[in-house]
C-alpha atoms as a PDB file:
ATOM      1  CA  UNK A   1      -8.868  29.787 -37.154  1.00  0.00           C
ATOM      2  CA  UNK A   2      -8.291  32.210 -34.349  1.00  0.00           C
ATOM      3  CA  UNK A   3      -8.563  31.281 -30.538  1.00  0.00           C
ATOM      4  CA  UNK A   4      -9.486  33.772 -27.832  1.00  0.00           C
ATOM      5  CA  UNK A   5      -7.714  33.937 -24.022  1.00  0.00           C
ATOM      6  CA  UNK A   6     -11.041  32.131 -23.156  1.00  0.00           C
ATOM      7  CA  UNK A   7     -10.349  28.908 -25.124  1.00  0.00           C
ATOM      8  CA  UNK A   8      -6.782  28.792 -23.732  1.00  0.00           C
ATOM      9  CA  UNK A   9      -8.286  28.832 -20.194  1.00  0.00           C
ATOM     10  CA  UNK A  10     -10.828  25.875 -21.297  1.00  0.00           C
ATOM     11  CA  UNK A  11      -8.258  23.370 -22.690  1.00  0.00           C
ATOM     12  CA  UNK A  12      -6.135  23.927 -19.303  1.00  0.00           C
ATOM     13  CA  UNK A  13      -9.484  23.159 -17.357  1.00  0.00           C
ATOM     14  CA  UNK A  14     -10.128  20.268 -19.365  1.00  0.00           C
ATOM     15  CA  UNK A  15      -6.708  18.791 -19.928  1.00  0.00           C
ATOM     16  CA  UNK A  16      -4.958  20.091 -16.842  1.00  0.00           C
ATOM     17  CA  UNK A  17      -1.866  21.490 -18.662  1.00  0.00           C
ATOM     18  CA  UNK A  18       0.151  24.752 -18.482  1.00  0.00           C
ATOM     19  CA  UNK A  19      -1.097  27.887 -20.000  1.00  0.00           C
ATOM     20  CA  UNK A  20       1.727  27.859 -21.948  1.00  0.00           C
ATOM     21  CA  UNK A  21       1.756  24.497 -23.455  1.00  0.00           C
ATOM     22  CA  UNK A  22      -2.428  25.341 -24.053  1.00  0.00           C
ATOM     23  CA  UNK A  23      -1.731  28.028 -25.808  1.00  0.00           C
ATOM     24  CA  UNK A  24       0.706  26.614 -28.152  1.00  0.00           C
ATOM     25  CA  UNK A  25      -1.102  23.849 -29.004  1.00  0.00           C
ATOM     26  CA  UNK A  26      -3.937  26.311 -30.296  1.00  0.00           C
ATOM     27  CA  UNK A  27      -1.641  27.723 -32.147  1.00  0.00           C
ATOM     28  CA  UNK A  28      -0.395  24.826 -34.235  1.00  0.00           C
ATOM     29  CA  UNK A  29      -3.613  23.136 -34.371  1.00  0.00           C
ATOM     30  CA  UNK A  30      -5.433  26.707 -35.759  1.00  0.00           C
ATOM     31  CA  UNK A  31      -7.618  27.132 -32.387  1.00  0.00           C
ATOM     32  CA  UNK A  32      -9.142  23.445 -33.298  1.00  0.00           C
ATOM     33  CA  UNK A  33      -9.792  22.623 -29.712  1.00  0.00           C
ATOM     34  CA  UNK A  34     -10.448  18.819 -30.352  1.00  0.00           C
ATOM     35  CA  UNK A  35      -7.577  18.345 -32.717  1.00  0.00           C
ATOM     36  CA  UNK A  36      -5.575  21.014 -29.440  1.00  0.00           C
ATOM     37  CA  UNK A  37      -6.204  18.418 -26.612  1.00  0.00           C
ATOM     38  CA  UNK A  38      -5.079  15.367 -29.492  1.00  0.00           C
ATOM     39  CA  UNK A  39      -1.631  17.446 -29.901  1.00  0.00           C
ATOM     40  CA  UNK A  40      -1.299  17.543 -25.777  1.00  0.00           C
ATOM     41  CA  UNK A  41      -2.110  13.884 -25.799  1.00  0.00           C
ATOM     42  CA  UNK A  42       0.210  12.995 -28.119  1.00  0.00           C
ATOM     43  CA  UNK A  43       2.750  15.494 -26.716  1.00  0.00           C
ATOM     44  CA  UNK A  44       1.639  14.726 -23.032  1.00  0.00           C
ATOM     45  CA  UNK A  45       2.550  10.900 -24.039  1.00  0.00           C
ATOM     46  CA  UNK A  46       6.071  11.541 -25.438  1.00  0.00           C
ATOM     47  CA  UNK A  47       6.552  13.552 -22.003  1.00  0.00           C
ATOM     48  CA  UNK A  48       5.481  10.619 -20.274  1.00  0.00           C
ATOM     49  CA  UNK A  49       7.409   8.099 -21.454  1.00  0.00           C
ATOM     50  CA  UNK A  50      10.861  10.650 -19.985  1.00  0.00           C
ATOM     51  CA  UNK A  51       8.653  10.708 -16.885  1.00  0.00           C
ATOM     52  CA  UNK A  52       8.623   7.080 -16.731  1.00  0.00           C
ATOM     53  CA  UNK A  53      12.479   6.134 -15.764  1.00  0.00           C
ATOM     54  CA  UNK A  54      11.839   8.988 -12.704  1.00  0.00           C
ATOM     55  CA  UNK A  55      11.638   7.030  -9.343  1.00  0.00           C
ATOM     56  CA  UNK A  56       8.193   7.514  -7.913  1.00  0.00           C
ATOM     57  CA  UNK A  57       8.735   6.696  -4.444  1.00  0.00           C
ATOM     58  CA  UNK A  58       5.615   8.589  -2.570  1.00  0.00           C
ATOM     59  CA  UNK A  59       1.787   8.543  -3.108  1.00  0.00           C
ATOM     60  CA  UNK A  60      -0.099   7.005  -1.344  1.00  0.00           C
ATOM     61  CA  UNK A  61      -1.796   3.617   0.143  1.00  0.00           C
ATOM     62  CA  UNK A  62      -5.051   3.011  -0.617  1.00  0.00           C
ATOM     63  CA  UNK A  63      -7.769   0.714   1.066  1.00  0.00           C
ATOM     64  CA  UNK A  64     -11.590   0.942   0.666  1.00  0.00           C
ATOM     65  CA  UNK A  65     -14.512  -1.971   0.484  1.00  0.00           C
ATOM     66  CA  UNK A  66     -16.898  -2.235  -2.782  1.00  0.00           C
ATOM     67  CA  UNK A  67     -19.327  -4.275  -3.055  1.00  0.00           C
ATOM     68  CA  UNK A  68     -18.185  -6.227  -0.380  1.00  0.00           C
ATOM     69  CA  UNK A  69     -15.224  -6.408  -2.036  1.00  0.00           C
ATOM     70  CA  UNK A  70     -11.983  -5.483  -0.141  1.00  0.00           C
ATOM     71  CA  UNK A  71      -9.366  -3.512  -1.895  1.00  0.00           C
ATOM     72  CA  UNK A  72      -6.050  -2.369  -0.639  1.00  0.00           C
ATOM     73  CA  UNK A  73      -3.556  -0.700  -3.194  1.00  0.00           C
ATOM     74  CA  UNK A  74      -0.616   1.625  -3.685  1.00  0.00           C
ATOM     75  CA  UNK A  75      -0.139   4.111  -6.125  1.00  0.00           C
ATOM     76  CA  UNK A  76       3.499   5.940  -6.305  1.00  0.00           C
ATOM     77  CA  UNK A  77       4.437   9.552  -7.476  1.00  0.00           C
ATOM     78  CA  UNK A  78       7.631  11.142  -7.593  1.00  0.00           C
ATOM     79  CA  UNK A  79       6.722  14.076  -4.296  1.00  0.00           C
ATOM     80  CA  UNK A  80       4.342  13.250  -1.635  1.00  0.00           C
ATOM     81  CA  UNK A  81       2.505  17.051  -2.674  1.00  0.00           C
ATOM     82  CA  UNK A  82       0.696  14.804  -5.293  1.00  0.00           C
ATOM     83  CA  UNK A  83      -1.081  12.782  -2.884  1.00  0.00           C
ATOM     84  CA  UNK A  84      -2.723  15.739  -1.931  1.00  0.00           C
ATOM     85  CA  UNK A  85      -4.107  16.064  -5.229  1.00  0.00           C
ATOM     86  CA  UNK A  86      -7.775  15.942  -5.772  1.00  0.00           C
ATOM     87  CA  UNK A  87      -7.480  14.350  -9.047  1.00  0.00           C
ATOM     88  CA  UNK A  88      -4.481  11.880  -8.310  1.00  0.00           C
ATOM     89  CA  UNK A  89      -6.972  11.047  -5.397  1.00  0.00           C
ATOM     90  CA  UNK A  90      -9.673  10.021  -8.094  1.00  0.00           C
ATOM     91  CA  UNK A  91      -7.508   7.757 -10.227  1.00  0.00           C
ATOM     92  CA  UNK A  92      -6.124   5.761  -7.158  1.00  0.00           C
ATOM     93  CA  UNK A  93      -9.599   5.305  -5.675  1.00  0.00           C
ATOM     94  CA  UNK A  94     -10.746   4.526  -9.635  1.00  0.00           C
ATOM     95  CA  UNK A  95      -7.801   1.852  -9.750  1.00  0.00           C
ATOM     96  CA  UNK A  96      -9.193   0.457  -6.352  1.00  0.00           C
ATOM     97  CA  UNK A  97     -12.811   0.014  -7.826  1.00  0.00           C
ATOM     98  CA  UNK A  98     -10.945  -1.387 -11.317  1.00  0.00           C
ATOM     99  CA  UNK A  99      -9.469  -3.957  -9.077  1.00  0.00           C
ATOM    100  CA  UNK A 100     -12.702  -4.561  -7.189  1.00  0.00           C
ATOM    101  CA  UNK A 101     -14.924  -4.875 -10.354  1.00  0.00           C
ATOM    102  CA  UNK A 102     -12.227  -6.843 -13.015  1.00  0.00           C
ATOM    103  CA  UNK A 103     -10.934  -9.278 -10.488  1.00  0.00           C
ATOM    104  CA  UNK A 104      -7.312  -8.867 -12.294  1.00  0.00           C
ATOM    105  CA  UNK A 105      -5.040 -11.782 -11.772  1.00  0.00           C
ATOM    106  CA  UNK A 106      -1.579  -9.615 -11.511  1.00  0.00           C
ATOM    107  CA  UNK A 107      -0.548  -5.984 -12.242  1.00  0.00           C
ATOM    108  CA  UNK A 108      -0.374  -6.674 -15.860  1.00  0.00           C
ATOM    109  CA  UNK A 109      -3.629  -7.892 -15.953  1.00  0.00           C
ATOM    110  CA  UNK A 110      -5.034  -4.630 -14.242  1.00  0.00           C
ATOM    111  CA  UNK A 111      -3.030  -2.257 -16.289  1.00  0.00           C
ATOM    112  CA  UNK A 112      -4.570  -4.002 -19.234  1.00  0.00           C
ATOM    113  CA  UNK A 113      -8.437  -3.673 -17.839  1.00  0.00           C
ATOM    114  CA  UNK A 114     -11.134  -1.112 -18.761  1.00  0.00           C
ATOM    115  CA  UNK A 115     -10.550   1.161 -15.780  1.00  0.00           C
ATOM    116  CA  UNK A 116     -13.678   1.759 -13.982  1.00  0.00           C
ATOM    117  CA  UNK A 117     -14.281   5.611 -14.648  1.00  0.00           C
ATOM    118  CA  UNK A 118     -13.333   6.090 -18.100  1.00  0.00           C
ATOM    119  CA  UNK A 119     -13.465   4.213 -21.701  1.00  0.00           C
ATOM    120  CA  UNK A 120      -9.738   3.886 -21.396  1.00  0.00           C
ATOM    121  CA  UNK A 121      -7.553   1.133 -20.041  1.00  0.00           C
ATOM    122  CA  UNK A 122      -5.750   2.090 -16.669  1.00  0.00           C
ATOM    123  CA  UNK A 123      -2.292   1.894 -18.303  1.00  0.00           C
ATOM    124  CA  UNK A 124      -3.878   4.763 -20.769  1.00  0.00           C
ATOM    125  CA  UNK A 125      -5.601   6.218 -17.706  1.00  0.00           C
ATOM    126  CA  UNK A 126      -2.227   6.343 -15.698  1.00  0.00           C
ATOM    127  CA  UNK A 127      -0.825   7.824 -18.866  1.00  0.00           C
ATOM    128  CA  UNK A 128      -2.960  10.747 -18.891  1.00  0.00           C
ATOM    129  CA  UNK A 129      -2.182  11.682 -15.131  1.00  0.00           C
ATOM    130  CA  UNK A 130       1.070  11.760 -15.957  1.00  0.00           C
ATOM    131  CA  UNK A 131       0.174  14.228 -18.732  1.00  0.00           C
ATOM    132  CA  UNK A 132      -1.943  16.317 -16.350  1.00  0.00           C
ATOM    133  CA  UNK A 133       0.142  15.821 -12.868  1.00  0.00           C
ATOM    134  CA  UNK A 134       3.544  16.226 -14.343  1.00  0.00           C
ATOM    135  CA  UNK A 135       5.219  13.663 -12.760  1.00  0.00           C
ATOM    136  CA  UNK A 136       6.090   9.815 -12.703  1.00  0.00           C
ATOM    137  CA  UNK A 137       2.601   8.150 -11.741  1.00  0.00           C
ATOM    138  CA  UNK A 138       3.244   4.477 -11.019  1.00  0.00           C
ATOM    139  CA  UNK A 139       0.401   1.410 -10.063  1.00  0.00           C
ATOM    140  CA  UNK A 140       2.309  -0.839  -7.735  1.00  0.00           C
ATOM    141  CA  UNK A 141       0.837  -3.333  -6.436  1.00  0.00           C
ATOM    142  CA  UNK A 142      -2.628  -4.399  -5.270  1.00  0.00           C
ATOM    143  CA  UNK A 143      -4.655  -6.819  -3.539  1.00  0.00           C
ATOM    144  CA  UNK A 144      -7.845  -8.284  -2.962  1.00  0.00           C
ATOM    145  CA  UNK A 145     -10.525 -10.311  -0.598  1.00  0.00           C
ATOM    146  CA  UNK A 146     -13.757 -11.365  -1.816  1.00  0.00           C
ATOM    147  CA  UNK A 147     -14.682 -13.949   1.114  1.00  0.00           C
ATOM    148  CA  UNK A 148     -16.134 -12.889   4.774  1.00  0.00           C
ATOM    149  CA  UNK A 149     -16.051  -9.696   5.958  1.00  0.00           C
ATOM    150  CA  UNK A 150     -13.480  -7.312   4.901  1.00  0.00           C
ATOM    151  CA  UNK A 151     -12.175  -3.845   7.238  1.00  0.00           C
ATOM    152  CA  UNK A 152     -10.231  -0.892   4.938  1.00  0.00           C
ATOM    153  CA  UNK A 153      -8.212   1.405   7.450  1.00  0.00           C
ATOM    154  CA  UNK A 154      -6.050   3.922   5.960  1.00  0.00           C
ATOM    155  CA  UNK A 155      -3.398   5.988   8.202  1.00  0.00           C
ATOM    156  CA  UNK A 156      -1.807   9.305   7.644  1.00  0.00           C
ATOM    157  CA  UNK A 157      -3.816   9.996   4.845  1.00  0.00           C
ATOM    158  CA  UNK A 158      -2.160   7.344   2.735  1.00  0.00           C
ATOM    159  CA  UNK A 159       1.020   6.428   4.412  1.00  0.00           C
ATOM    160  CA  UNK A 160      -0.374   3.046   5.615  1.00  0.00           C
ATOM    161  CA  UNK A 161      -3.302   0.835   3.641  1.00  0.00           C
ATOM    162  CA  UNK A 162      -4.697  -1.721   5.643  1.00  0.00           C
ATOM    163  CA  UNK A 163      -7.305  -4.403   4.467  1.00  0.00           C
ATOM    164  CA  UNK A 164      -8.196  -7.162   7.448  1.00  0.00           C
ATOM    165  CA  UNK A 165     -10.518 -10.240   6.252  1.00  0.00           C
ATOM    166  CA  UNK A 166     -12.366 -11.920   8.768  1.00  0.00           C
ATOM    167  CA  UNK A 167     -14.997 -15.041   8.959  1.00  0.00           C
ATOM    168  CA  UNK A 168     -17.911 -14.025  11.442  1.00  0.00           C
ATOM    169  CA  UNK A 169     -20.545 -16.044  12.380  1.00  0.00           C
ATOM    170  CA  UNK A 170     -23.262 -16.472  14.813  1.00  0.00           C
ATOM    171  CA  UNK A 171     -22.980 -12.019  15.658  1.00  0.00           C
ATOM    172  CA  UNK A 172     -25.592 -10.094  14.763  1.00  0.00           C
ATOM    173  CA  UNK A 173     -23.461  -7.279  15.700  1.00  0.00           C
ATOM    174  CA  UNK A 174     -21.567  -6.012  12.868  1.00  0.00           C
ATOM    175  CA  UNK A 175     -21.118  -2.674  13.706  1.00  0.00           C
ATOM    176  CA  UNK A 176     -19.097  -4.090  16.799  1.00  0.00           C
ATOM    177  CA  UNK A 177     -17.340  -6.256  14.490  1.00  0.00           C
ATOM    178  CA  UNK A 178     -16.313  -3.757  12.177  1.00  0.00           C
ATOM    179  CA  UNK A 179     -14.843  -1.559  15.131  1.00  0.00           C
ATOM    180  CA  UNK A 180     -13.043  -4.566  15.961  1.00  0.00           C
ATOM    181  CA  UNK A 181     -11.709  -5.029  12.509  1.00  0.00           C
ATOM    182  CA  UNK A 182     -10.775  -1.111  12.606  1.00  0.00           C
ATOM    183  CA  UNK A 183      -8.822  -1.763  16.236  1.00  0.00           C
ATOM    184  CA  UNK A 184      -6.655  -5.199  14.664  1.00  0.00           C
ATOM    185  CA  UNK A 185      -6.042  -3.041  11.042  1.00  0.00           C
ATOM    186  CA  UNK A 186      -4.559  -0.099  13.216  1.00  0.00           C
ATOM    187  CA  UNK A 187      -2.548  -2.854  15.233  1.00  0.00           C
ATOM    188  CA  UNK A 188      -1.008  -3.766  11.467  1.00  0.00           C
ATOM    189  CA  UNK A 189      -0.503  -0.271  10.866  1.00  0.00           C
ATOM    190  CA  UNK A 190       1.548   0.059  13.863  1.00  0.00           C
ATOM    191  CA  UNK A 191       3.254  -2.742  14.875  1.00  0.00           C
ATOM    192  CA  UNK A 192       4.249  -4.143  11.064  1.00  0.00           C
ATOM    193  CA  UNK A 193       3.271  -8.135  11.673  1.00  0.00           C
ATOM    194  CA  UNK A 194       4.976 -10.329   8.841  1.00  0.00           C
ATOM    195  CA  UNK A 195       2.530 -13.549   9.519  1.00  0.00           C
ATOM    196  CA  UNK A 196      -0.673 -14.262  10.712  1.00  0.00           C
ATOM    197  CA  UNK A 197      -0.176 -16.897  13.161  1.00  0.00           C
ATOM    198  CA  UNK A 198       3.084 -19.091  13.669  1.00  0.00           C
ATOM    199  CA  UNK A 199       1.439 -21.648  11.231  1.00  0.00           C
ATOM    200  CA  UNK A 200       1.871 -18.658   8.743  1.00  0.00           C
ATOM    201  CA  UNK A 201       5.465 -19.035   9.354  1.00  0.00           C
ATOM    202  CA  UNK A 202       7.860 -19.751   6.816  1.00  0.00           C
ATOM    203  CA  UNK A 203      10.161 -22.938   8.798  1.00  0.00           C
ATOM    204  CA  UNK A 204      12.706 -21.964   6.522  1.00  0.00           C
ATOM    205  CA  UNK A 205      13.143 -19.068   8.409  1.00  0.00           C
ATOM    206  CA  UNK A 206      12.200 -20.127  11.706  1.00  0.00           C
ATOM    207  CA  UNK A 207      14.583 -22.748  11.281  1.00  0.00           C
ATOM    208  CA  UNK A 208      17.154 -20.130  10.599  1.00  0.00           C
ATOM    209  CA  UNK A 209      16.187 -18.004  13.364  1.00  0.00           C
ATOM    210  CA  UNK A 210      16.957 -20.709  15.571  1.00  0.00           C
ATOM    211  CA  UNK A 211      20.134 -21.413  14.560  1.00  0.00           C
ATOM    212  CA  UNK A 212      21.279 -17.615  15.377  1.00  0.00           C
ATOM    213  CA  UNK A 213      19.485 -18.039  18.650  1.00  0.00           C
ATOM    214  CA  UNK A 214      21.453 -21.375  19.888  1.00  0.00           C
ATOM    215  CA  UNK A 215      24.647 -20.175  18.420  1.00  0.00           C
ATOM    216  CA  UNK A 216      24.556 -16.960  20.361  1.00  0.00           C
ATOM    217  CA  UNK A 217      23.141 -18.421  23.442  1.00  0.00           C
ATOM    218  CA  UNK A 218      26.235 -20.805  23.190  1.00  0.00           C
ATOM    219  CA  UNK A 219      28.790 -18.374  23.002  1.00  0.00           C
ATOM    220  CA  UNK A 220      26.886 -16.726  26.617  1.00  0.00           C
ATOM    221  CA  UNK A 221      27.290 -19.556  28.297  1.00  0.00           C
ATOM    222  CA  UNK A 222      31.009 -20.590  27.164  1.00  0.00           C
ATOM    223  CA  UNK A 223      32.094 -18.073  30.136  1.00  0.00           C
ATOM    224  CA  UNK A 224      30.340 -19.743  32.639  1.00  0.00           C
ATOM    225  CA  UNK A 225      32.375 -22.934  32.403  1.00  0.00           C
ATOM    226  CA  UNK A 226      29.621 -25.107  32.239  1.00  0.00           C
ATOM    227  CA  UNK A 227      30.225 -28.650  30.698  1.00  0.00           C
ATOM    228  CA  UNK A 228      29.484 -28.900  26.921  1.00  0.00           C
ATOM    229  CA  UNK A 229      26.347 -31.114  27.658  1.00  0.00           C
ATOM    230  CA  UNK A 230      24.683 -28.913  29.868  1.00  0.00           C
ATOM    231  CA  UNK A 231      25.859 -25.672  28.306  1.00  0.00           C
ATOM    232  CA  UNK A 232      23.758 -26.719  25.226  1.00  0.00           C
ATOM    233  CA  UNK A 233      21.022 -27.808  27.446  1.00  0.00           C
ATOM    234  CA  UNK A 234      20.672 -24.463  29.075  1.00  0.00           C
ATOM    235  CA  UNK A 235      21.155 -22.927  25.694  1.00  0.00           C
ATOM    236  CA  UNK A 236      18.206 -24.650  23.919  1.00  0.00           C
ATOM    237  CA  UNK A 237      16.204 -23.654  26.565  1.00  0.00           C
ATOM    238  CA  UNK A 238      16.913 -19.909  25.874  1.00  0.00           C
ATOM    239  CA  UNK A 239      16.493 -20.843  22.495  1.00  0.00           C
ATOM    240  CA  UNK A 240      13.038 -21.856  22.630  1.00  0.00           C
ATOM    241  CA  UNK A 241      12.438 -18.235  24.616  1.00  0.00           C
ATOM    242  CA  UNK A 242      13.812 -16.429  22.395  1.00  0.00           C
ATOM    243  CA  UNK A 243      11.738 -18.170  19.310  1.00  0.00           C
ATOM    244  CA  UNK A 244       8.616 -17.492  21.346  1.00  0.00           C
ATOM    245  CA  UNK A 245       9.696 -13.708  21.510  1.00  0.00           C
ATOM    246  CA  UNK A 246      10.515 -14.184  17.634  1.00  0.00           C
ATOM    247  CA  UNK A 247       6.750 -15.058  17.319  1.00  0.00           C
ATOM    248  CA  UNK A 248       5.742 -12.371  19.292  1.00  0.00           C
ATOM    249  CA  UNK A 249       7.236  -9.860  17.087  1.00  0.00           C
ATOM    250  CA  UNK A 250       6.250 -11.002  13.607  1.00  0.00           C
ATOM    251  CA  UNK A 251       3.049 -12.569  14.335  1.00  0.00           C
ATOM    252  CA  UNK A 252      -0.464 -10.646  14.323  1.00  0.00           C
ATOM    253  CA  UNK A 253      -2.144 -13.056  16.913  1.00  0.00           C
ATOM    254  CA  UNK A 254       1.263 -13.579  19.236  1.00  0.00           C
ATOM    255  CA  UNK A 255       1.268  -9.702  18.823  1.00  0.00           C
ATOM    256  CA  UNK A 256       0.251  -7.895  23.071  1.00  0.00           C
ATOM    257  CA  UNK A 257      -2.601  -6.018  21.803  1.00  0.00           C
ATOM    258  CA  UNK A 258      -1.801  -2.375  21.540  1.00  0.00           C
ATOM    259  CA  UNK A 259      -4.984  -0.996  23.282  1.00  0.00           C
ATOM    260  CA  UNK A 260      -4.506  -4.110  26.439  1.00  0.00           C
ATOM    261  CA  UNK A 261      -1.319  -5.178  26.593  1.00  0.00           C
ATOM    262  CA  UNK A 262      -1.831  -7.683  28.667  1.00  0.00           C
ATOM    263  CA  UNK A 263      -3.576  -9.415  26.267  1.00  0.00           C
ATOM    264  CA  UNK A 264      -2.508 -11.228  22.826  1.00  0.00           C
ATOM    265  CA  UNK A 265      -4.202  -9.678  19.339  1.00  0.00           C
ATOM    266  CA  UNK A 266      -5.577 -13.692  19.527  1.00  0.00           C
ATOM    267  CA  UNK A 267      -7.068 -13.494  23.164  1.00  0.00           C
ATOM    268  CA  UNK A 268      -8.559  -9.808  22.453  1.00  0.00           C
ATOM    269  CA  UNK A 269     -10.580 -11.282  19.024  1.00  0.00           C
ATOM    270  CA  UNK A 270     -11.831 -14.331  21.210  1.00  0.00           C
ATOM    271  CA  UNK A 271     -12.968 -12.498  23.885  1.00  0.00           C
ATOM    272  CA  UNK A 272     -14.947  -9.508  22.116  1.00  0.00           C
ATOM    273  CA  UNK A 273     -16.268 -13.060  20.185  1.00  0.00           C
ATOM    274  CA  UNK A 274     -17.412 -14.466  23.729  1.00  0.00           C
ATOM    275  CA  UNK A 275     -18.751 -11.114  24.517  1.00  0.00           C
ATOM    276  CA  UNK A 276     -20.605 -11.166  21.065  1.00  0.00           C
ATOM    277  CA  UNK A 277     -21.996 -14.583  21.652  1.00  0.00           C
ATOM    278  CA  UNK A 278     -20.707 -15.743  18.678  1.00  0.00           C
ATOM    279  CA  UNK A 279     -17.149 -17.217  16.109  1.00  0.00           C
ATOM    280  CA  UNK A 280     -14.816 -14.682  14.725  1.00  0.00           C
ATOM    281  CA  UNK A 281     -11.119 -15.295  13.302  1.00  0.00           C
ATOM    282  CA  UNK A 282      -8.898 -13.175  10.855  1.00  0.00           C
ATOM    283  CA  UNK A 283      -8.644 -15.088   7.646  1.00  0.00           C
ATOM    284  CA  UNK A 284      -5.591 -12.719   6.601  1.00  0.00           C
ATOM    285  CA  UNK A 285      -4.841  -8.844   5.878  1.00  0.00           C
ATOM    286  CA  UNK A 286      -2.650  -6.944   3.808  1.00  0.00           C
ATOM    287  CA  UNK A 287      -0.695  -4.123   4.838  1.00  0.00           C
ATOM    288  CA  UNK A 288       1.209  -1.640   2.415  1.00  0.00           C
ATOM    289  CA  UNK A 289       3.188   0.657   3.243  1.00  0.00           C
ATOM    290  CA  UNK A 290       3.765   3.886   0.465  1.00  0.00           C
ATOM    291  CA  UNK A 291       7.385   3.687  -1.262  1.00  0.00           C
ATOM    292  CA  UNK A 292       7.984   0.389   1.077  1.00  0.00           C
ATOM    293  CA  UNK A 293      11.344  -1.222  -0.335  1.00  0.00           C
ATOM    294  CA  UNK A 294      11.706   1.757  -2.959  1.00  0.00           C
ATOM    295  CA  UNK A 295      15.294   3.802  -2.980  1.00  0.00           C
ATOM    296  CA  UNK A 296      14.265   7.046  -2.921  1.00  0.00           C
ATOM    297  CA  UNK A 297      16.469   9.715  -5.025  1.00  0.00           C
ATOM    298  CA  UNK A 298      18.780  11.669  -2.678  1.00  0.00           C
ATOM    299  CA  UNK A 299      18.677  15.182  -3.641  1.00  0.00           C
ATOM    300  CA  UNK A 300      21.852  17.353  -3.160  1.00  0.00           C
ATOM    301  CA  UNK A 301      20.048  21.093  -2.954  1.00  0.00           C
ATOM    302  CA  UNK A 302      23.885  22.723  -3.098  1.00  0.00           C
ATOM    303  CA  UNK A 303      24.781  20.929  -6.192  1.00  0.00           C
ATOM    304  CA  UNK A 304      21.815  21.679  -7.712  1.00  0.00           C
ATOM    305  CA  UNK A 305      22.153  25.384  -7.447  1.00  0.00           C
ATOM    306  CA  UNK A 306      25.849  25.559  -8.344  1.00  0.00           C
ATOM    307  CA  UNK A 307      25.029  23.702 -11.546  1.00  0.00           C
ATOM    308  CA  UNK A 308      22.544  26.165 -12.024  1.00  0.00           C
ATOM    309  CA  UNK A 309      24.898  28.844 -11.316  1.00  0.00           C
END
């Protein structure tokens, strides 16, 4: 069977290979275009699994609501050009609706559901963008909110994924609401909070952080000659400063409020609540952060060339 320029064209439109690697499998498959996209496949899988030891530090976070469902994931490539791609774009927002829809318990579970815009599983479906993106595509990590009202904010088209739950009740409001959900998910974005509240804290590490404190503020006061007794005194003093600045650093409501900072994230939510006439309090949020904790590859251009040399 013969194939024509034209049917080279249509398996690269439908399979999103090179011409090159089109038009061979036409060749060894006699111009069977069915049995051409089954050789890519297969081929496109091999290729994969070489992809799959590449480190895939960039992509991009992802956070959306369906259903009233909120979503917030992050999907990793190996060069942050792919998250401009329109259709690596589709299979993280068809991951987030997967997640949304199949309520999976952990990654494995998801990469073992029927992913939402195909027939195929999403490790399958994350199999065939490798095939068609050419590089290491990686599911991360996910979560998800099913209870009270949930606010998505994404920053820097993917950089940041924000999901912020919150119980309402007694506003009739919601549009007000959900800019205030938009204002505290942007306050995540930028200032990195650890905890919700200091109850969120871990007193493991408080208890740690405390230590450091009282030992340093120990060692200030040894030059002032106090005596031992009230040295520690004054020290646990500072300490309990210093814990309270702790708080402010790690905790969303201890947080000043970015847009008033005279104001805690805590005192901002309760007064747009007053204002509202009515109840509302963040439940929790998730913040991720694209390659987060991920070594990325250092690249040495000048060794590359001279090795091409």
């Amino acid at each position: 069977m013969t194939f024509t320029a034209q049917d080279v064209k249509t398996l690269r439109e439908t399979t999103g290979v090179g011409m090159m690697d089109c038009k061979k499998a036409l060749t060894e498959t006699n111009g069977d275009m069915e049995k051409a996209v089954m050789y890519l496949r297969e081929h496109g899988l091999a290729a994969a699994q070489k992809k799959a030891g590449r480190i895939a530090a960039e992509g991009v976070a992802y956070a959306t609501v369906i259903d009233g469902v909120g979503v917030v994931v992050e999907v990793n490539a190996e060069t942050d050009f792919v998250a401009k791609n329109d259709k690596f774009n589709d299979f993280v927002a068809g991951v987030a609706e997967t997640v949304a829809k199949e309520a999976p318990a952990d990654l494995d579970a998801l990469m073992a559901a029927k992913y939402a815009k195909s027939d195929k599983t999403v490790a399958e479906e994350q199999q065939e963008m490798i095939l068609v993106i050419g590089e290491n595509i990686s599911v991360r990590r996910f979560d998800r909110y099913t209870k009270g009202l949930s606010v998505p904010y994404i920053h820097a088209g993917g950089k940041i994924g924000v999901i912020v739950n919150m119980e309402v009740s007694g506003v009739t409001d919601t549009e007000a609401v959900t800019v205030l959900g938009k204002d505290i998910a942007m306050q995540i974005a930028s200032m990195r909070p650890l905890y919700l509240d200091t109850a969120s804290v871990d007193a493991t590490e408080i208890e740690q952080e405390r230590e450091v404190q009282l030992r340093k503020a120990i060692e200030e006061n040894k030059a002032k000659n106090l005596p031992e007794d009230k040295a520690r005194m004054i020290a646990e003093n500072m300490v309990k400063g210093r814990i309270n600045k702790f708080y402010e650093e790690i905790c969303l409501m201890n947080q000043a409020y970015v847009k008033e900072n005279k104001l805690t994230v805590g005192d901002y939510i309760a007064q747009v609540a007053k204002t509202l006439g009515g109840q509302i309090k963040v439940n929790a949020f998730t913040r991720f952060e694209k390659g987060e904790g991920i070594e990325k590859k250092q690249e040495d251009f000048a060794a590359e060339v001279a090795s091409m040399i």
